[in-house]
N, C-alpha and C. Protein backbone atom coordinates (compact mmCIF):
# COMPACT_ATOMS: atom_id res chain seq x y z
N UNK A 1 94.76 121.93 94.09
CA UNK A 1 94.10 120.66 94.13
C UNK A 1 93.42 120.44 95.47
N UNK A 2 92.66 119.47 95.71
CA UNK A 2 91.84 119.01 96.89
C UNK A 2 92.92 118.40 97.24
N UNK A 3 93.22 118.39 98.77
CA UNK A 3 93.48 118.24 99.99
C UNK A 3 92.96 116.18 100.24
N UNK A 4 93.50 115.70 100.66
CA UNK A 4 93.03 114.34 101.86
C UNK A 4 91.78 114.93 102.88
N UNK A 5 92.53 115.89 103.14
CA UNK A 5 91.57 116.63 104.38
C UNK A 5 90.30 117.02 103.62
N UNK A 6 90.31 117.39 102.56
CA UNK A 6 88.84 118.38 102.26
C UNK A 6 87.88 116.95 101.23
N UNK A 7 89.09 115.86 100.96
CA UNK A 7 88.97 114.64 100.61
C UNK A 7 87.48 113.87 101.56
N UNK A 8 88.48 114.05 102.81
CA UNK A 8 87.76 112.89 103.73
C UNK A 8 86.14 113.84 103.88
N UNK A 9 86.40 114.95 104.20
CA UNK A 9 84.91 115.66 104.02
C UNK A 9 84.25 115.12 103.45
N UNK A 10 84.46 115.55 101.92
CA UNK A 10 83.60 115.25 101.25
C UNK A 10 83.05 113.81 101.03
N UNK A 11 84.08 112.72 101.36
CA UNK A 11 83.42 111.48 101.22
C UNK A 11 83.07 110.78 102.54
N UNK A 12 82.92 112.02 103.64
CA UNK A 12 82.05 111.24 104.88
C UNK A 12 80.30 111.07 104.50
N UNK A 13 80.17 111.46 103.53
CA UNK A 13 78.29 111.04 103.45
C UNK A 13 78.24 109.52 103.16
N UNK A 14 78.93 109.14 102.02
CA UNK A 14 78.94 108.19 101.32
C UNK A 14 79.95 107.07 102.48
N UNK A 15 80.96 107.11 102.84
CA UNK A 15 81.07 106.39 103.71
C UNK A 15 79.75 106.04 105.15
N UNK A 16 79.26 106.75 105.30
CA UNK A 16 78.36 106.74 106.31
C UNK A 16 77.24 105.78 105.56
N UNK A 17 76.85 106.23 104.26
CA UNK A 17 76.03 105.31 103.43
C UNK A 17 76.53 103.38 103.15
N UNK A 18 77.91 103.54 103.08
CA UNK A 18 78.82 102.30 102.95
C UNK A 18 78.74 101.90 103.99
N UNK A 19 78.32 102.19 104.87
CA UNK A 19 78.14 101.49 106.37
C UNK A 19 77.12 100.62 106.86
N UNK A 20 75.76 101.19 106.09
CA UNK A 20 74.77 100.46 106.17
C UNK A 20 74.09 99.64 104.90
N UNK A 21 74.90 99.53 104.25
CA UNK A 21 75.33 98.28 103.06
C UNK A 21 75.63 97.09 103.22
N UNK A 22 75.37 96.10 102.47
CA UNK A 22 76.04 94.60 102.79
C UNK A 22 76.83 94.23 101.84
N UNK A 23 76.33 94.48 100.52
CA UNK A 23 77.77 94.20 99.40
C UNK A 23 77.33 95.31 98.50
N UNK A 24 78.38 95.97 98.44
CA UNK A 24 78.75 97.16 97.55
C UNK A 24 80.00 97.00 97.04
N UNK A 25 80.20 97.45 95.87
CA UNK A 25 80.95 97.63 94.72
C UNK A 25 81.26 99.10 94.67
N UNK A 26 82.14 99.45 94.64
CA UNK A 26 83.08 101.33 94.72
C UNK A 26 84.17 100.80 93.59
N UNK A 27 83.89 101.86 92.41
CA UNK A 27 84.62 102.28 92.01
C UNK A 27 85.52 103.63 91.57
N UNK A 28 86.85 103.57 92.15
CA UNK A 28 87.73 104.70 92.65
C UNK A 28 88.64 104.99 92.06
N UNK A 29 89.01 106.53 92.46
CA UNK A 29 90.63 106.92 91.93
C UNK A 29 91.06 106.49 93.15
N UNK A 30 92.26 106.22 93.03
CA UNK A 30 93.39 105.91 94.44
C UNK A 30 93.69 106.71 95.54
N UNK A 31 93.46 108.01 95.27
CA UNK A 31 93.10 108.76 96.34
C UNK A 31 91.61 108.11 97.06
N UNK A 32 90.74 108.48 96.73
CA UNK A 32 89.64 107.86 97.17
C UNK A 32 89.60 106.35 97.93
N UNK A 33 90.14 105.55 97.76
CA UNK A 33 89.92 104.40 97.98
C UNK A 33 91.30 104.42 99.24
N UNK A 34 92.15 105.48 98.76
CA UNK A 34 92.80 105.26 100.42
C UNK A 34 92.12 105.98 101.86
N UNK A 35 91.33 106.87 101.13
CA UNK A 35 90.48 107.42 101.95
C UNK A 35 89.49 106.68 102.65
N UNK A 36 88.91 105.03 101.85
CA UNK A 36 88.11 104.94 102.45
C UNK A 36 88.71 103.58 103.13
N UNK A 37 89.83 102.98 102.67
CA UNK A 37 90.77 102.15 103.32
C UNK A 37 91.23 102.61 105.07
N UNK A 38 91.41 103.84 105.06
CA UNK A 38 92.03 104.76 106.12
C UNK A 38 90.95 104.59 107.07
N UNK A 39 89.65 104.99 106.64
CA UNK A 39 88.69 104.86 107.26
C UNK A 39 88.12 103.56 107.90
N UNK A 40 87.92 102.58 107.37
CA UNK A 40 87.59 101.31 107.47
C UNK A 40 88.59 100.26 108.19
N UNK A 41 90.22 100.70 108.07
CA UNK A 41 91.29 99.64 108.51
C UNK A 41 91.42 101.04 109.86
N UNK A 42 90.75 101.74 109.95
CA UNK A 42 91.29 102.58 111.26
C UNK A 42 92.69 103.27 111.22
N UNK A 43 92.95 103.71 110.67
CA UNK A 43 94.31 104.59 109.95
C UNK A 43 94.38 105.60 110.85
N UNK A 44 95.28 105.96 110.70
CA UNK A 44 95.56 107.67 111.11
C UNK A 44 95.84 108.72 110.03
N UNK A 45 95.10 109.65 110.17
CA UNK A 45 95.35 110.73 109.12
C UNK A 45 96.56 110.41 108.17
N UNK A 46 97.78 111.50 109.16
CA UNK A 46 99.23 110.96 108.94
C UNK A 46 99.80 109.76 107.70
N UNK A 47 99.21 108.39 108.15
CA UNK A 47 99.48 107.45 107.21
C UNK A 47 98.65 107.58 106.22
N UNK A 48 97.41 108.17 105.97
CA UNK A 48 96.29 107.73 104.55
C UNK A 48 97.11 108.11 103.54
N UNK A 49 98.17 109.58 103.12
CA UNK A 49 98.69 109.46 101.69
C UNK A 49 99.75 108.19 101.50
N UNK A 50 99.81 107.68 102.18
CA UNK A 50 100.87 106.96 102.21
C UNK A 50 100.63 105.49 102.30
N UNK A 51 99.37 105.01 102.10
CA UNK A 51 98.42 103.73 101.97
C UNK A 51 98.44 102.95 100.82
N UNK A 52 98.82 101.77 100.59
CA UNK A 52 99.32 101.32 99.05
C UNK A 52 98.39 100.83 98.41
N UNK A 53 97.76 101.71 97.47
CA UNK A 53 96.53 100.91 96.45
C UNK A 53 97.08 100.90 95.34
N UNK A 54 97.69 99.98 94.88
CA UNK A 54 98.10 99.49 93.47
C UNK A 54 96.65 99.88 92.55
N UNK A 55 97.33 100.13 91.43
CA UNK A 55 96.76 100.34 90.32
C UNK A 55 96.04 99.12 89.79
N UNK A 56 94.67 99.07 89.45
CA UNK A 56 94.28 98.44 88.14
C UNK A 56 94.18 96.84 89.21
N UNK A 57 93.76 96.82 90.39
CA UNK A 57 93.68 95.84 91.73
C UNK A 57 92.24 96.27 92.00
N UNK A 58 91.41 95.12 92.51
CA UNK A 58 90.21 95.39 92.93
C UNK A 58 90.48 94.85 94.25
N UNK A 59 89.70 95.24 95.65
CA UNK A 59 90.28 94.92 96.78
C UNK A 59 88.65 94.94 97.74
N UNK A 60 88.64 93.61 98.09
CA UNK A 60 87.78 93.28 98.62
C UNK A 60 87.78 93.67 100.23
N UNK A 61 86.85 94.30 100.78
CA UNK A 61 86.68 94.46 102.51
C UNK A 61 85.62 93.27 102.90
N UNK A 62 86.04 93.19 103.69
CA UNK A 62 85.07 92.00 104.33
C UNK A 62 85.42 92.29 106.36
N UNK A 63 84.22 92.90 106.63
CA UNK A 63 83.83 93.23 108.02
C UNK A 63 83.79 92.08 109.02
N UNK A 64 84.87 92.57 110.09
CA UNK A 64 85.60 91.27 111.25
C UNK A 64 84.89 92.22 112.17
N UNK A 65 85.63 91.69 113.65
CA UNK A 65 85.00 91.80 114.93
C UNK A 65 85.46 92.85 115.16
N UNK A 66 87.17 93.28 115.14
CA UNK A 66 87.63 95.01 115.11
C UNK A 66 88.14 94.95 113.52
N UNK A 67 87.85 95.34 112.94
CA UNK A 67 88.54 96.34 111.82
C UNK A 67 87.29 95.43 110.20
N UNK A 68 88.44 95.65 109.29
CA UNK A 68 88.61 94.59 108.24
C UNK A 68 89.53 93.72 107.46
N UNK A 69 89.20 92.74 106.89
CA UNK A 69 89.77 92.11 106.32
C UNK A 69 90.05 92.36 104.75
N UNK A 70 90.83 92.73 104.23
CA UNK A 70 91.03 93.27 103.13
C UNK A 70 92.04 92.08 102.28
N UNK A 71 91.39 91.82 101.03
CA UNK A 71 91.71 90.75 99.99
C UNK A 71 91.63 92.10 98.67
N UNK A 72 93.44 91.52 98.06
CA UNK A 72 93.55 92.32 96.79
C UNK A 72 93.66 91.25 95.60
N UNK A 73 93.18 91.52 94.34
CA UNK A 73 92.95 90.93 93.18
C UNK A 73 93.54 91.83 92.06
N UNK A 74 94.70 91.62 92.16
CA UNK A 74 95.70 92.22 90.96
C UNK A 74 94.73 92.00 89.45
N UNK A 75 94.20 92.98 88.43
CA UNK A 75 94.47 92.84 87.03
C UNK A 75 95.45 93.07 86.85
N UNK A 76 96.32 92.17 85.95
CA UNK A 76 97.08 91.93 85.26
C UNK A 76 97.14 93.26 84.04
N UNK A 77 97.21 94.55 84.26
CA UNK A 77 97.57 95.53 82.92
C UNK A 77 98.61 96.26 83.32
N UNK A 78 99.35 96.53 82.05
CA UNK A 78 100.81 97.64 82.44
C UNK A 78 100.07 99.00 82.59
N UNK A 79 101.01 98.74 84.10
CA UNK A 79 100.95 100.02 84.25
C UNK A 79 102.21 100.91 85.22
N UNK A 80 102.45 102.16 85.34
CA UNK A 80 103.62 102.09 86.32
C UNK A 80 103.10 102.12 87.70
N UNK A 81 103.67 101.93 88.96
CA UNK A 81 103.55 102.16 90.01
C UNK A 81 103.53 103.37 90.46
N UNK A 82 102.52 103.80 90.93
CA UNK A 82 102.70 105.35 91.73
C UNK A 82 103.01 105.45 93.04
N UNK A 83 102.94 103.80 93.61
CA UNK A 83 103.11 104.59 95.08
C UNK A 83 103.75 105.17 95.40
N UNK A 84 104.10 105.72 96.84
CA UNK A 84 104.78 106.59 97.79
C UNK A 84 105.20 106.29 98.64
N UNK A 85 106.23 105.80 99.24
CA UNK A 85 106.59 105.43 100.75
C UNK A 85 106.58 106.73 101.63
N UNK A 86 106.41 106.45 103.02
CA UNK A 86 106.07 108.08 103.70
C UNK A 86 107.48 108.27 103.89
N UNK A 87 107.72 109.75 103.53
CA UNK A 87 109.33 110.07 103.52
C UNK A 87 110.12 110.07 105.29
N UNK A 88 110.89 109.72 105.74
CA UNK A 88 111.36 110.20 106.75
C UNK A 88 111.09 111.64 107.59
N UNK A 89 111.17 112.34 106.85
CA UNK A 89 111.00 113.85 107.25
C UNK A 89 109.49 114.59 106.66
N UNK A 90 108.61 114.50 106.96
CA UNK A 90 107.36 114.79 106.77
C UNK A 90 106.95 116.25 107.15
N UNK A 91 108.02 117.35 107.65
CA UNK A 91 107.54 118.32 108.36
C UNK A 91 107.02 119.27 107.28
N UNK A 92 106.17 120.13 106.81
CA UNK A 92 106.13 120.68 105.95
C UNK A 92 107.31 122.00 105.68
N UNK A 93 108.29 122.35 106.51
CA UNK A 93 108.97 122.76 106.12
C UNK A 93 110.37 122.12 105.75
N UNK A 94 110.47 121.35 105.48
CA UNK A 94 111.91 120.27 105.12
C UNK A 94 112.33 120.79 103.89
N UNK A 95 113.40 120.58 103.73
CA UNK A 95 113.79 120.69 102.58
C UNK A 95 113.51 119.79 101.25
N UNK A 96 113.50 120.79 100.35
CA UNK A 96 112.99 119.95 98.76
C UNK A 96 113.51 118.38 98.15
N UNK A 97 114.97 118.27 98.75
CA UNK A 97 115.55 117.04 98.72
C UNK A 97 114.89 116.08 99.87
N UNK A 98 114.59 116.40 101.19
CA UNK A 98 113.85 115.61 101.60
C UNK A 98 111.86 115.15 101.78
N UNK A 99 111.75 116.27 100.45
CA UNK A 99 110.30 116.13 100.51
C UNK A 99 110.15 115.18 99.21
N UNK A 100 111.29 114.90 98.44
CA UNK A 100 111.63 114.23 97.13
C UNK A 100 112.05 113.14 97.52
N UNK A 101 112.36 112.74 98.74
CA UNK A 101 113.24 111.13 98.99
C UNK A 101 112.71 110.39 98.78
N UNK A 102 111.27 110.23 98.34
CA UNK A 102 109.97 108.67 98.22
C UNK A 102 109.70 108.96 97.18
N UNK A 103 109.60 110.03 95.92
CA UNK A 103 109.30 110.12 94.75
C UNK A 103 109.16 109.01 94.00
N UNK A 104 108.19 108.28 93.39
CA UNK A 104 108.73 106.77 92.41
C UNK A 104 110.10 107.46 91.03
N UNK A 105 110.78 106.99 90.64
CA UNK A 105 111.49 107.20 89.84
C UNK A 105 110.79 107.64 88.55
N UNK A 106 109.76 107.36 88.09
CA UNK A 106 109.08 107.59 86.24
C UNK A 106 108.65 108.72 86.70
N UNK A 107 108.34 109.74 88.00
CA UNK A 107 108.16 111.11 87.75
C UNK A 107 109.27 112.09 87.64
């Protein structure tokens, strides 16, 4: 699968394009939209998988003096939660029980 990393590549054109926009409308998979959350709220790598975009939420940016202001608008449809909390132990060699400690439960 694609990477965050090979992620943010590819959607530095279009962010660069989102920059010189005034109201735009993006519609995203959740990867994507933490990518461009990460980008826009000033994130660190590190935290972007780990950025909470609820499902089936439209989420408004609105450009302040440092960062943005971000407004979420829940639709109302079932669905399960995927997020992820960032696990304690992040090293890529950890063990399988601690690369599993943030798993949501329905996987």
């Amino acid at each position: 699968g694609e990477s965050y990393q090979d992620l943010v590549a590819r959607l530095e054109p279009v962010i660069m394009e989102l920059e010189r926009q005034t109201n735009v409308l993006v519609i995203c998979h959740q990867a994507v939209m933490r990518c461009l959350l990460a980008y826009f709220l000033d994130k660190n790598s590190d935290d972007l998988p780990y950025l909470k975009v609820p499902l089936h939420t439209v989420m408004k940016l609105t450009p302040m003096a440092y960062g943005c202001k971000v407004e979420s608008f829940y639709l109302n449809i079932e669905a399960v939660n995927t997020h992820r909390e960032r696990p304690k132990n992040t090293d890529p060699e950890r063990k399988t029980e601690d690369a599993l400690e943030t798993v949501p439960e329905h996987f």
